[in-house]
PDB file of N, CA and C in Angstrom:
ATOM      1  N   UNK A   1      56.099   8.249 -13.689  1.00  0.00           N
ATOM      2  CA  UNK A   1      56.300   7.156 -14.616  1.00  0.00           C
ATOM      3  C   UNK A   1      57.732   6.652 -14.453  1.00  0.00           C
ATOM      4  N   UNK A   2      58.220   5.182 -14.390  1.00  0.00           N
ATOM      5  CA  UNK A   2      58.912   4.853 -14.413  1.00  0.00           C
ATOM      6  C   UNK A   2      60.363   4.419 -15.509  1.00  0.00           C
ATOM      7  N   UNK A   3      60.981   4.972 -15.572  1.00  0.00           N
ATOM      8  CA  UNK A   3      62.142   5.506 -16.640  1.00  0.00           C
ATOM      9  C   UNK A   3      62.628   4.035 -17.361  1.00  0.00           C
ATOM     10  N   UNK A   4      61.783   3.820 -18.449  1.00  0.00           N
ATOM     11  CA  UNK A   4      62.581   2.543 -19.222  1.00  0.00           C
ATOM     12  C   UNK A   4      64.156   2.339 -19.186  1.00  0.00           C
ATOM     13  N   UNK A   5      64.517   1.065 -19.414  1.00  0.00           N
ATOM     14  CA  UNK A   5      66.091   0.587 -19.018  1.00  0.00           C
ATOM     15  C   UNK A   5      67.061   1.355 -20.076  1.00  0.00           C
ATOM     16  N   UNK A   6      68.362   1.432 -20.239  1.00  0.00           N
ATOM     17  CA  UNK A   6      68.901   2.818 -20.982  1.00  0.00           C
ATOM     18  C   UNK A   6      69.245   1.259 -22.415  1.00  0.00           C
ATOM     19  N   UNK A   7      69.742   1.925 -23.196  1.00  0.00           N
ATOM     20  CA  UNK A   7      69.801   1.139 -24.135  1.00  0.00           C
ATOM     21  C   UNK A   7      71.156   1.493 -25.027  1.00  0.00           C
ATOM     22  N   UNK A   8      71.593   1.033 -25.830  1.00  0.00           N
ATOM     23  CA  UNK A   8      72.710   1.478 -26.532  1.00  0.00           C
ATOM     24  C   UNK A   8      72.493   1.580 -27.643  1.00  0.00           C
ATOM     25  N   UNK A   9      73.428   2.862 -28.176  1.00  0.00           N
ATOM     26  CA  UNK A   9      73.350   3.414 -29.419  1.00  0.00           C
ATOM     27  C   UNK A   9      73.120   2.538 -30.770  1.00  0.00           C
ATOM     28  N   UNK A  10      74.109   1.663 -30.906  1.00  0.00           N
ATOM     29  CA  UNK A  10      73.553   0.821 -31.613  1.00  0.00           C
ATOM     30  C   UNK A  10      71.555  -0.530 -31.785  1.00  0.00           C
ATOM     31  N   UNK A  11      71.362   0.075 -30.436  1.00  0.00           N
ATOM     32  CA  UNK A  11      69.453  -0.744 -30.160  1.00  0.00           C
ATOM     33  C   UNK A  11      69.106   0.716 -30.774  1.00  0.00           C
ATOM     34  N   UNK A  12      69.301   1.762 -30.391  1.00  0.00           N
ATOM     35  CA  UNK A  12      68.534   2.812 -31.422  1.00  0.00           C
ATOM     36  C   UNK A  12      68.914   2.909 -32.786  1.00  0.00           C
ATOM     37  N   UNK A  13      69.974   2.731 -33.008  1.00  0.00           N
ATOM     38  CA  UNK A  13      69.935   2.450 -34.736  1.00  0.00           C
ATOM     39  C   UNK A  13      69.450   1.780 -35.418  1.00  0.00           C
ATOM     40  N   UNK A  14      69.023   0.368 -35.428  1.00  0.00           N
ATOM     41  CA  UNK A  14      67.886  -0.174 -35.511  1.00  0.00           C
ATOM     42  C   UNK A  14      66.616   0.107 -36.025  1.00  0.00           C
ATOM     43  N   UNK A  15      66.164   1.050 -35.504  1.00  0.00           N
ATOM     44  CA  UNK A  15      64.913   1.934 -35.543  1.00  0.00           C
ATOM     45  C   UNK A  15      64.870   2.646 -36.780  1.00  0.00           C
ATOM     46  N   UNK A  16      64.537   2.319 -37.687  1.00  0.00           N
ATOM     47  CA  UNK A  16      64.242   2.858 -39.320  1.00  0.00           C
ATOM     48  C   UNK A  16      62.769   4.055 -39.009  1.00  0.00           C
ATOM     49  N   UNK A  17      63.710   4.658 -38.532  1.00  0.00           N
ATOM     50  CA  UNK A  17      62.578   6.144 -38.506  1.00  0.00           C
ATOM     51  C   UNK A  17      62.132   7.460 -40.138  1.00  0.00           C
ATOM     52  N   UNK A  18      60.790   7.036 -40.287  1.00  0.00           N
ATOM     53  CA  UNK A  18      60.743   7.611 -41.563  1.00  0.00           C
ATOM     54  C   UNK A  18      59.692   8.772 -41.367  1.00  0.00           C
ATOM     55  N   UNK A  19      59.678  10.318 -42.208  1.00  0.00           N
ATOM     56  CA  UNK A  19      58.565  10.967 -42.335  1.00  0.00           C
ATOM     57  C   UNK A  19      57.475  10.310 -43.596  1.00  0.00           C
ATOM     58  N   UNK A  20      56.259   9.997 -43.147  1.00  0.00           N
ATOM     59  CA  UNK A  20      55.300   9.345 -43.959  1.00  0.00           C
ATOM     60  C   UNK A  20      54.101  10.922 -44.023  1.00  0.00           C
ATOM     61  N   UNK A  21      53.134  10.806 -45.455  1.00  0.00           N
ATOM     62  CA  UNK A  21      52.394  11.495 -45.617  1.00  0.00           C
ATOM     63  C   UNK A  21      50.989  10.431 -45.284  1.00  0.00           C
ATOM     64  N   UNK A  22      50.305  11.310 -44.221  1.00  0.00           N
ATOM     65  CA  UNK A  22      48.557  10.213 -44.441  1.00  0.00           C
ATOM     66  C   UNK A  22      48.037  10.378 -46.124  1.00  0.00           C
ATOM     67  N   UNK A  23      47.690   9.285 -46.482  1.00  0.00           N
ATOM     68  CA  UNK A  23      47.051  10.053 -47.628  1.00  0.00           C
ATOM     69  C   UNK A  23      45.342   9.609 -47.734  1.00  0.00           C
ATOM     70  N   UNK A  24      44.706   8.503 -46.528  1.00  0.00           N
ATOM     71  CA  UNK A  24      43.672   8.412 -46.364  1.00  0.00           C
ATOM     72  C   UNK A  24      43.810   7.828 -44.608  1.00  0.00           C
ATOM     73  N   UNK A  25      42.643   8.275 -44.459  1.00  0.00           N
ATOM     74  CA  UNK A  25      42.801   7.755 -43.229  1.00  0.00           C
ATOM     75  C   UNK A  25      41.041   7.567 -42.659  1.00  0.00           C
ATOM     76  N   UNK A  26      40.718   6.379 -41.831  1.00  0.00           N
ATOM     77  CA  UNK A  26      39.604   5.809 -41.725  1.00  0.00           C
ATOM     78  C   UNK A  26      39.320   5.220 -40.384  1.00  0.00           C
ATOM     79  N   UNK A  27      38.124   4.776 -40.032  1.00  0.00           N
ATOM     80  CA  UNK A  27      37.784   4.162 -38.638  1.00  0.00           C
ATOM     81  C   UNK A  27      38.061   2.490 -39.336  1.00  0.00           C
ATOM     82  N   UNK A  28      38.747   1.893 -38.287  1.00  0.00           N
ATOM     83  CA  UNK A  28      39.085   0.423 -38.354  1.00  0.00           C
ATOM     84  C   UNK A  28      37.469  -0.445 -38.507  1.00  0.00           C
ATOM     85  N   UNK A  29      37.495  -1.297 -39.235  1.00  0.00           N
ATOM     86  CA  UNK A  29      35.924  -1.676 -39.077  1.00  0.00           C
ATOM     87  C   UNK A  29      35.484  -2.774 -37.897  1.00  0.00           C
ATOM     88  N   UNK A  30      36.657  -2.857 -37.319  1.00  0.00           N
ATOM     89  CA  UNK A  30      36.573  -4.031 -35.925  1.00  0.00           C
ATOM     90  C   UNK A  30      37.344  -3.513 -34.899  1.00  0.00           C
ATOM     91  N   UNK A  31      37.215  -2.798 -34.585  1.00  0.00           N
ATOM     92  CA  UNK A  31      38.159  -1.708 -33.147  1.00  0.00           C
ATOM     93  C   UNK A  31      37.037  -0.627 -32.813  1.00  0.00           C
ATOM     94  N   UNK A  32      37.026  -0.472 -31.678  1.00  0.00           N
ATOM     95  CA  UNK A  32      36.628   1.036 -31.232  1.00  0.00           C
ATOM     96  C   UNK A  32      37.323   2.475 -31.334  1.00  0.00           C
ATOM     97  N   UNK A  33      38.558   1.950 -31.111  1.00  0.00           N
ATOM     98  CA  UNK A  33      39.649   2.938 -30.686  1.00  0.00           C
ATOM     99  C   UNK A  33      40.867   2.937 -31.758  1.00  0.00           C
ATOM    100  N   UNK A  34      40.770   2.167 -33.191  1.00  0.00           N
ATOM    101  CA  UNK A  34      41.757   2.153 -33.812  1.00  0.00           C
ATOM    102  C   UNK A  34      41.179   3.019 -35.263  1.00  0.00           C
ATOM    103  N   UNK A  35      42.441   3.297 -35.731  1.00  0.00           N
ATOM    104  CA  UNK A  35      42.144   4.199 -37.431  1.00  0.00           C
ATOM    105  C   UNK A  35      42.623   3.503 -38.239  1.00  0.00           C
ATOM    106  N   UNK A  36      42.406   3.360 -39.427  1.00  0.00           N
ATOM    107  CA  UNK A  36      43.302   2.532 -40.548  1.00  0.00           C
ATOM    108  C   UNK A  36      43.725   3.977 -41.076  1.00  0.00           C
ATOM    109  N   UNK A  37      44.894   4.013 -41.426  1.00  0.00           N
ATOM    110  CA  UNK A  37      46.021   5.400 -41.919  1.00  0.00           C
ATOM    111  C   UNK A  37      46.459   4.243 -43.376  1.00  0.00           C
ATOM    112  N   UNK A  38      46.738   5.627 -44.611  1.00  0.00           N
ATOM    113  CA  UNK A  38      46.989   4.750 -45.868  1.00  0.00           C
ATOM    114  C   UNK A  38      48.438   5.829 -45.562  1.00  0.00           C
ATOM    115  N   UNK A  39      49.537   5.089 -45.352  1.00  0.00           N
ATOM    116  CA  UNK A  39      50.779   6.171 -45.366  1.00  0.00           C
ATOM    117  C   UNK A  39      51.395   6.028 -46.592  1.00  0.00           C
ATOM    118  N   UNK A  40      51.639   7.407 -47.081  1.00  0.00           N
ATOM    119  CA  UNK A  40      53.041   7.506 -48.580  1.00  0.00           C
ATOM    120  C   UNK A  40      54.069   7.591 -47.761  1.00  0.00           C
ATOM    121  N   UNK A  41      55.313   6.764 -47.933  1.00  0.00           N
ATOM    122  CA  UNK A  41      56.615   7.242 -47.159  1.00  0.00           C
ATOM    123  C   UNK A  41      57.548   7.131 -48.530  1.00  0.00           C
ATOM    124  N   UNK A  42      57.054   7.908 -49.484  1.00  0.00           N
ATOM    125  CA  UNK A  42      57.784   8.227 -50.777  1.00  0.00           C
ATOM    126  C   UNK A  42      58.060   7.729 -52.253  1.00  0.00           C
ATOM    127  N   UNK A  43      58.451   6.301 -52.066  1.00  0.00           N
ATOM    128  CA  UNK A  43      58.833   5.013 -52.704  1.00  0.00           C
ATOM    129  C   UNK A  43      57.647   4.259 -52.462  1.00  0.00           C
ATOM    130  N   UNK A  44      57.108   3.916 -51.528  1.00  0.00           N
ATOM    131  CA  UNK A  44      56.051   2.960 -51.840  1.00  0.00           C
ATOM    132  C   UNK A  44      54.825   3.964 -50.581  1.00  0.00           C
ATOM    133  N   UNK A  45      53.563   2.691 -50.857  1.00  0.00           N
ATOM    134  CA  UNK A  45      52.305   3.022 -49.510  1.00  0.00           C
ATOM    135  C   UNK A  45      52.558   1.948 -48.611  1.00  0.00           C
ATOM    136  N   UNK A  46      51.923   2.419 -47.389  1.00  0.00           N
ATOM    137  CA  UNK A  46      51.783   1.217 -46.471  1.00  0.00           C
ATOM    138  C   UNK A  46      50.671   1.561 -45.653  1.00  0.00           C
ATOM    139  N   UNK A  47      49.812   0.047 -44.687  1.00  0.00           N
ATOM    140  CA  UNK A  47      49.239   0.669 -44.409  1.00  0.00           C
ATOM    141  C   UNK A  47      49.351   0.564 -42.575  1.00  0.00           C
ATOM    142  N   UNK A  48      48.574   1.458 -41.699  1.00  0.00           N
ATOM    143  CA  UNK A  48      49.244   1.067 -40.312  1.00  0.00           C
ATOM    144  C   UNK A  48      48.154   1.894 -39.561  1.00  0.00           C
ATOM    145  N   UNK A  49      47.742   0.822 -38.585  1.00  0.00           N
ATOM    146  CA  UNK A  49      46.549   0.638 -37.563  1.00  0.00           C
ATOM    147  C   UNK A  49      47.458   1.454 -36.511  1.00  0.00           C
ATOM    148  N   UNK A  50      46.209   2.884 -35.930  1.00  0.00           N
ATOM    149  CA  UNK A  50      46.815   3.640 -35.021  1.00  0.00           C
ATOM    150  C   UNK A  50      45.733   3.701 -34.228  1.00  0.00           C
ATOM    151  N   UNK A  51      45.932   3.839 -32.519  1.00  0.00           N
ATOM    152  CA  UNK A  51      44.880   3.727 -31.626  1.00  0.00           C
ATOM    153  C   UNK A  51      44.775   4.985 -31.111  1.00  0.00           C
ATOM    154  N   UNK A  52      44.727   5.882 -32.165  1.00  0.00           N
ATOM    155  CA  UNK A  52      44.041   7.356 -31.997  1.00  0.00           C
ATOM    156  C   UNK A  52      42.939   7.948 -32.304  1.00  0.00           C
ATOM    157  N   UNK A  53      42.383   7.081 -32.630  1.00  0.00           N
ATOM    158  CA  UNK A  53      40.686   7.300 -33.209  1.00  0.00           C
ATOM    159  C   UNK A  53      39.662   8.190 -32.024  1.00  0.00           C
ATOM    160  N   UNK A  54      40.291   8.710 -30.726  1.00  0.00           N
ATOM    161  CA  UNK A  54      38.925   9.137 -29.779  1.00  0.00           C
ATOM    162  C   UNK A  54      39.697  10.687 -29.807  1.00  0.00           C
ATOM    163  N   UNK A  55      40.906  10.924 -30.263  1.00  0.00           N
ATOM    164  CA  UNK A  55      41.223  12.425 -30.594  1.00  0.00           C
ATOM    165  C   UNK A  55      42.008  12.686 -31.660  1.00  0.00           C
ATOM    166  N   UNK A  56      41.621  11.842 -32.915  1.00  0.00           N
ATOM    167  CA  UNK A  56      41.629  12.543 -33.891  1.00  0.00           C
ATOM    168  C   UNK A  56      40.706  12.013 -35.130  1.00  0.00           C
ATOM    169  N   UNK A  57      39.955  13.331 -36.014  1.00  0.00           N
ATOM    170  CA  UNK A  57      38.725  12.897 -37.188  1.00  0.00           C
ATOM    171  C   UNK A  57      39.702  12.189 -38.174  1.00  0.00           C
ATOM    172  N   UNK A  58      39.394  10.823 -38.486  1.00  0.00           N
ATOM    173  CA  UNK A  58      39.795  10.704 -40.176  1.00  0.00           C
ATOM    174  C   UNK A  58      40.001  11.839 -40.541  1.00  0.00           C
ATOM    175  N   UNK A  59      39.055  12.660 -40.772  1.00  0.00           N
ATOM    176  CA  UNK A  59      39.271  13.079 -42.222  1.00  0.00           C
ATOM    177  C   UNK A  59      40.590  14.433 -42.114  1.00  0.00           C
ATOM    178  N   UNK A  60      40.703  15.224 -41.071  1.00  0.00           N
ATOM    179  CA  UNK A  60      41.819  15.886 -40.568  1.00  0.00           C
ATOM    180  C   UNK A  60      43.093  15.718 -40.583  1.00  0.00           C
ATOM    181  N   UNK A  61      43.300  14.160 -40.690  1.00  0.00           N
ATOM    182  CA  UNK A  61      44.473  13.639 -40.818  1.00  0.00           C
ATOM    183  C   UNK A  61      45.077  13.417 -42.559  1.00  0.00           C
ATOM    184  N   UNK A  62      44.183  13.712 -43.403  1.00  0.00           N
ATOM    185  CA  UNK A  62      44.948  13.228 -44.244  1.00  0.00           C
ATOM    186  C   UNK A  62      45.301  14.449 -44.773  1.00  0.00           C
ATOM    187  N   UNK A  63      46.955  14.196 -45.148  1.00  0.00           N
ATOM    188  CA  UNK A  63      47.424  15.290 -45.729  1.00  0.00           C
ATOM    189  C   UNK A  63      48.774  15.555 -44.487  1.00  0.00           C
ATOM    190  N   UNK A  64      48.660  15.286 -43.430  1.00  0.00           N
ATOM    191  CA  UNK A  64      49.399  15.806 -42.561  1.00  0.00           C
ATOM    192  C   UNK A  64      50.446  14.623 -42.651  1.00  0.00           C
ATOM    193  N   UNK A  65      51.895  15.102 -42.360  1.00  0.00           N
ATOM    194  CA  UNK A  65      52.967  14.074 -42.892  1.00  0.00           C
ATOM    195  C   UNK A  65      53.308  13.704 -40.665  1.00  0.00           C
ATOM    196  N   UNK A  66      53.533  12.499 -40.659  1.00  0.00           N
ATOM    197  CA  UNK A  66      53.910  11.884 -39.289  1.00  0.00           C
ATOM    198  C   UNK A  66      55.384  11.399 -39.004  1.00  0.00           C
ATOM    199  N   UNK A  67      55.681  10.918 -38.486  1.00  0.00           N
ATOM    200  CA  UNK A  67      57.092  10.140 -37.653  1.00  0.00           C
ATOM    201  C   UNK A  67      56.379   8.639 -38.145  1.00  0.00           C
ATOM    202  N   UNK A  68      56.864   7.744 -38.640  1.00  0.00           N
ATOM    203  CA  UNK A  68      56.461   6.279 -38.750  1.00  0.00           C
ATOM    204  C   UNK A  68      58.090   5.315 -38.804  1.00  0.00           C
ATOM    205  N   UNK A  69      57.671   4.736 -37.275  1.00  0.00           N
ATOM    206  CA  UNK A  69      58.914   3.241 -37.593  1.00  0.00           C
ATOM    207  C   UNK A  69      58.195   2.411 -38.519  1.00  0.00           C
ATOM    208  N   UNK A  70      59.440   1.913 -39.332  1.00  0.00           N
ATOM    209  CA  UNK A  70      59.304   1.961 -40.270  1.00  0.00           C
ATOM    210  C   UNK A  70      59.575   0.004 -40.761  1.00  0.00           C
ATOM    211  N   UNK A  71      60.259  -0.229 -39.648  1.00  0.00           N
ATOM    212  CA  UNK A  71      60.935  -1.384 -39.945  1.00  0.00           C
ATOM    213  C   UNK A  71      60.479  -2.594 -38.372  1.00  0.00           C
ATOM    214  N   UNK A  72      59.267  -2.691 -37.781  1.00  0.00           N
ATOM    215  CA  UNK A  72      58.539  -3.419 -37.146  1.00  0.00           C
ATOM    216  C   UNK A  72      57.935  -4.259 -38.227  1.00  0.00           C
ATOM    217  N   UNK A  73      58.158  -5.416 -37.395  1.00  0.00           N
ATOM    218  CA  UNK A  73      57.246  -6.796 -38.080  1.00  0.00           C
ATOM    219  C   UNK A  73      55.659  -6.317 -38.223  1.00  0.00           C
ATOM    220  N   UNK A  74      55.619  -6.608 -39.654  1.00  0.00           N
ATOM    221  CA  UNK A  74      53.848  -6.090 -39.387  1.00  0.00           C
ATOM    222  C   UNK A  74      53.029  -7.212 -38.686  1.00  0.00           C
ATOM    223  N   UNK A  75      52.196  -6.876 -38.371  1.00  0.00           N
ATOM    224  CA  UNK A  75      51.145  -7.352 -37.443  1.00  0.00           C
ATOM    225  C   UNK A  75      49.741  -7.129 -37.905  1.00  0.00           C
ATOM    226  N   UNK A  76      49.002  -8.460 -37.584  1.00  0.00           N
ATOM    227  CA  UNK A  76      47.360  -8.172 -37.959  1.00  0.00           C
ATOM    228  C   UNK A  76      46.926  -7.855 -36.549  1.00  0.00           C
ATOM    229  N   UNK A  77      45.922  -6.849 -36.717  1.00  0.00           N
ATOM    230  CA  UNK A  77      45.553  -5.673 -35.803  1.00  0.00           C
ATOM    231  C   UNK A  77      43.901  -6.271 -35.904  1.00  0.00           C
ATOM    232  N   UNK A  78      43.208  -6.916 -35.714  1.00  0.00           N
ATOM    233  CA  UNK A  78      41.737  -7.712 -35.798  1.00  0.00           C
ATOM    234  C   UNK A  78      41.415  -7.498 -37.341  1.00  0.00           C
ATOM    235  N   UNK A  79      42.126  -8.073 -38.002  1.00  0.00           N
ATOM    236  CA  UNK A  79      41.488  -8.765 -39.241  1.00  0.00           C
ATOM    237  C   UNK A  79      42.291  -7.747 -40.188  1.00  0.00           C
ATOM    238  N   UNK A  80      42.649  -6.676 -39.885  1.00  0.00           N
ATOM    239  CA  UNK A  80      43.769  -5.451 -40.773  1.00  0.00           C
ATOM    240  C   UNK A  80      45.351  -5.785 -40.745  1.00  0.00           C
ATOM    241  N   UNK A  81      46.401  -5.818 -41.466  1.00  0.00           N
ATOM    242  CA  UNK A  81      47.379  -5.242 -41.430  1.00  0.00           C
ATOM    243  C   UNK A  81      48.169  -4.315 -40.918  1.00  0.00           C
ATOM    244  N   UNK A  82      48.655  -4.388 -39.980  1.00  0.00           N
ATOM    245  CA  UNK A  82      49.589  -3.010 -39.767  1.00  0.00           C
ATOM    246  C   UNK A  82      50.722  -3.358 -39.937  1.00  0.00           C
ATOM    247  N   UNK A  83      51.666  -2.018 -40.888  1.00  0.00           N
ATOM    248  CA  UNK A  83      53.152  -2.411 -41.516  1.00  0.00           C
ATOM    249  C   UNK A  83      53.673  -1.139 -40.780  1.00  0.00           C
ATOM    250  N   UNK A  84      54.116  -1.260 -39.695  1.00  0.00           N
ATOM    251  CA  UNK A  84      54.508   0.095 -38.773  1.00  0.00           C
ATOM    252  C   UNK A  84      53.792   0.519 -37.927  1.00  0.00           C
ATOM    253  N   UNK A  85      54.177   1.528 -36.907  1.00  0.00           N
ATOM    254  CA  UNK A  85      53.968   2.032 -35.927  1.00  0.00           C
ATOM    255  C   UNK A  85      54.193   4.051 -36.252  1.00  0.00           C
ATOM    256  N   UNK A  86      53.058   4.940 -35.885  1.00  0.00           N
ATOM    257  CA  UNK A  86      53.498   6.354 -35.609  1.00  0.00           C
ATOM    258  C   UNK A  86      53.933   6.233 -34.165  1.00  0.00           C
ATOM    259  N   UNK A  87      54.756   7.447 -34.200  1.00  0.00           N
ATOM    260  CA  UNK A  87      54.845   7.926 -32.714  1.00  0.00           C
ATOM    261  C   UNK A  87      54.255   9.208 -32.863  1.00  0.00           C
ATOM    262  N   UNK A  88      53.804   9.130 -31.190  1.00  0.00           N
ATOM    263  CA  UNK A  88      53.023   9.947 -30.996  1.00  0.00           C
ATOM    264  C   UNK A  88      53.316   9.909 -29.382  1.00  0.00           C
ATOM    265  N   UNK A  89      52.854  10.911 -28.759  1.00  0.00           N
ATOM    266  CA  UNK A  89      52.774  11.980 -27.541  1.00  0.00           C
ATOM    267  C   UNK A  89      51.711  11.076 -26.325  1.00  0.00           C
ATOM    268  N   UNK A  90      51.939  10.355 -25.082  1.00  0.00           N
ATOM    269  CA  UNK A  90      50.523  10.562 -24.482  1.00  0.00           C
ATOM    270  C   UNK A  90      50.858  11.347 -23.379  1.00  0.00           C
ATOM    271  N   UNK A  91      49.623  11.783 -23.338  1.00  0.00           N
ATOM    272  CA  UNK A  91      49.202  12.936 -22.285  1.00  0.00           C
ATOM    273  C   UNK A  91      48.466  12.677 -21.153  1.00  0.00           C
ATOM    274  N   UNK A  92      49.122  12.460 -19.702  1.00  0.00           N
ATOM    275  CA  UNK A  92      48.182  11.879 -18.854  1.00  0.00           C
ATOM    276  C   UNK A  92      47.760  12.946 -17.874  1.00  0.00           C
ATOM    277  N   UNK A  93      46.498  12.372 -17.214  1.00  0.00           N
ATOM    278  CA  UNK A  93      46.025  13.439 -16.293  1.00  0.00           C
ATOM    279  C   UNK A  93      45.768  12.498 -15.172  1.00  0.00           C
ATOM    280  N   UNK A  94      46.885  12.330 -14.396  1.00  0.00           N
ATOM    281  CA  UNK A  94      46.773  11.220 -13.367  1.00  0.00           C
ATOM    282  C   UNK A  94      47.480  10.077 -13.969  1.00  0.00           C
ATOM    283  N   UNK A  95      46.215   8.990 -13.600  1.00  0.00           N
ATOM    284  CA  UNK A  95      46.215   7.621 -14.257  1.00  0.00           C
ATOM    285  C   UNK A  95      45.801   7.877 -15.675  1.00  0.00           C
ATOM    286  N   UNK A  96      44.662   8.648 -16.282  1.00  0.00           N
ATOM    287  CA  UNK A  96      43.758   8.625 -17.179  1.00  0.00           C
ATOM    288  C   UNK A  96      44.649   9.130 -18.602  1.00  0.00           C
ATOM    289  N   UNK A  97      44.380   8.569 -19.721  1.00  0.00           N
ATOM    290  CA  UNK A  97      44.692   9.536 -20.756  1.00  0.00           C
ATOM    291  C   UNK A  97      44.074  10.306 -21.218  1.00  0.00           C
ATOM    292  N   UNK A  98      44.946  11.534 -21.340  1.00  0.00           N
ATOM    293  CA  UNK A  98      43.879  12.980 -21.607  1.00  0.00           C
ATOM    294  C   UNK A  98      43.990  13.325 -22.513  1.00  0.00           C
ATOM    295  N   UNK A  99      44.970  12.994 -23.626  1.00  0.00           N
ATOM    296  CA  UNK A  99      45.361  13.507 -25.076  1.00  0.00           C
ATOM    297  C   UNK A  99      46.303  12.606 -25.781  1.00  0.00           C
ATOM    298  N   UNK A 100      46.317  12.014 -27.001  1.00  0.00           N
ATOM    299  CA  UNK A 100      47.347  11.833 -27.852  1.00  0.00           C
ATOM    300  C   UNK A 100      47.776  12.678 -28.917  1.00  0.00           C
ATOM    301  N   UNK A 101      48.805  12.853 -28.263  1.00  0.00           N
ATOM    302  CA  UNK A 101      49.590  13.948 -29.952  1.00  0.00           C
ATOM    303  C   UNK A 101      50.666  13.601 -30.736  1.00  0.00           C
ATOM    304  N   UNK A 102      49.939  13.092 -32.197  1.00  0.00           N
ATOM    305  CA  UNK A 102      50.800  12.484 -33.043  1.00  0.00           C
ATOM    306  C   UNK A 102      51.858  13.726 -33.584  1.00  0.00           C
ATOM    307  N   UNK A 103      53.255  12.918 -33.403  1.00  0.00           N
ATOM    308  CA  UNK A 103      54.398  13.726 -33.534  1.00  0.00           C
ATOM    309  C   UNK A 103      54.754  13.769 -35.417  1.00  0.00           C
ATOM    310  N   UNK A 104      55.155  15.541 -35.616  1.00  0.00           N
ATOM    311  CA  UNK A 104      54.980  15.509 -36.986  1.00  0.00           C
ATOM    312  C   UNK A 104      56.066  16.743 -36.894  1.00  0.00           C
ATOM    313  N   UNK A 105      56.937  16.579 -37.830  1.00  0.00           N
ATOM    314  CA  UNK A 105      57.786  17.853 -38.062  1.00  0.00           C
ATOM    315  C   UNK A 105      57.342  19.103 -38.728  1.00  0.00           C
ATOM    316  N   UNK A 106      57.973  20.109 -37.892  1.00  0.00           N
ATOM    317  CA  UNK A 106      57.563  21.378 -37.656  1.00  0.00           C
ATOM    318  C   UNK A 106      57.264  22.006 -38.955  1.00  0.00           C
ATOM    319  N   UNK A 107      57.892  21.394 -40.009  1.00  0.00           N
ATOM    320  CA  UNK A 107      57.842  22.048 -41.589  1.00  0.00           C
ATOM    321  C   UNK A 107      57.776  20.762 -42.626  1.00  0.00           C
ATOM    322  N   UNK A 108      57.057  21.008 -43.721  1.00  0.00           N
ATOM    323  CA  UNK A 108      57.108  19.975 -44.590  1.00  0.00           C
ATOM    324  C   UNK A 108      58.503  19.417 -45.475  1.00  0.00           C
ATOM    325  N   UNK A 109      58.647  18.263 -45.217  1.00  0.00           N
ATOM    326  CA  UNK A 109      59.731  17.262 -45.883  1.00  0.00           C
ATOM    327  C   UNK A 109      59.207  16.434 -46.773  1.00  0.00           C
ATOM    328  N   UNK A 110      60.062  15.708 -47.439  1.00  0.00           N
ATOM    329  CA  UNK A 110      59.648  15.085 -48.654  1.00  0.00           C
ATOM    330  C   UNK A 110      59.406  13.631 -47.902  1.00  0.00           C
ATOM    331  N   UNK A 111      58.082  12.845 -48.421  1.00  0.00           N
ATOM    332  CA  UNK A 111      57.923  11.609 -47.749  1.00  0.00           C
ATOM    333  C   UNK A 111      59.142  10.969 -47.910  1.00  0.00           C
ATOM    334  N   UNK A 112      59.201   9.591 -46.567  1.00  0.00           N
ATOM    335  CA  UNK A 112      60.049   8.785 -47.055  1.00  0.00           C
ATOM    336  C   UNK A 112      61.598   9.732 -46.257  1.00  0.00           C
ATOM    337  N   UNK A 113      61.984  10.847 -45.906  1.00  0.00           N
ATOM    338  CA  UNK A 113      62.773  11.265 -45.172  1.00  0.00           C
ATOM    339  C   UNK A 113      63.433  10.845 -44.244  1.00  0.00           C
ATOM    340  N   UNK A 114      64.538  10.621 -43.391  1.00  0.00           N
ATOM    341  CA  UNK A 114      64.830   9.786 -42.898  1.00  0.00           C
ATOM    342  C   UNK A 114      64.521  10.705 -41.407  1.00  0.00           C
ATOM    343  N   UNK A 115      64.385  10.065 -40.305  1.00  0.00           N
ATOM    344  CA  UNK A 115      64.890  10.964 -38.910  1.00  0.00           C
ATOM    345  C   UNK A 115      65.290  10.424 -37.833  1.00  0.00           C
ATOM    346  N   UNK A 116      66.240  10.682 -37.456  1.00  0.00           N
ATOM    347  CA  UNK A 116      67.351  10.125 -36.542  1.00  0.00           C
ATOM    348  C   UNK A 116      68.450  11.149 -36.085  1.00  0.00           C
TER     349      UNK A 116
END
């Protein structure tokens, strides 16, 4: 894979990185491959279209707290809202993707946490 351009400290500050709790999470009703996630990030909900739906159940996810930027223009995702982005892990086997693993800290924090 080819190594994105380097960037400066200040383009990563920018990046309003928050720990969010799922507190529902669902199949998109117009995507194959997308989830609707209801995130608590402490102070308020939001909600944010993730294209992890072929390795991971709704219902597994809720409860588990994620990594969510926090401060992306939301975007309609086919007819949904998305107010953020998770990060998450891909895993290739070749060309193919073989796994996504949504990134989540090792111990529980209070939603809404900052990480940077």
């Amino acid at each position: 894979m080819d190594p994105k351009p380097t960037i400066q400290i200040d383009d990563f500050i920018k990046l309003d990185l928050r720990v969010a709790t799922i507190t529902t999470a669902e199949p998109h009703p117009n995507a194959d491959r997308l989830l609707k996630l209801q995130v608590d990030l402490g102070d308020h909900q939001r909600q944010i279209c993730a294209g992890i739906k072929q390795f991971y159940d709704p219902e597994n996810l809720v409860g588990k707290q994620i990594v969510v930027v926090t401060n992306l223009k939301p975007r309609n995702i086919r007819g949904e809202e998305s107010n953020g982005m998770l990060l998450a892990a891909s895993v290739m086997d070749g060309e193919d993707l073989a796994d996504v693993v949504v990134l989540s800290p090792s111990k529980p924090v209070p939603a809404g946490s900052t990480v940077g």
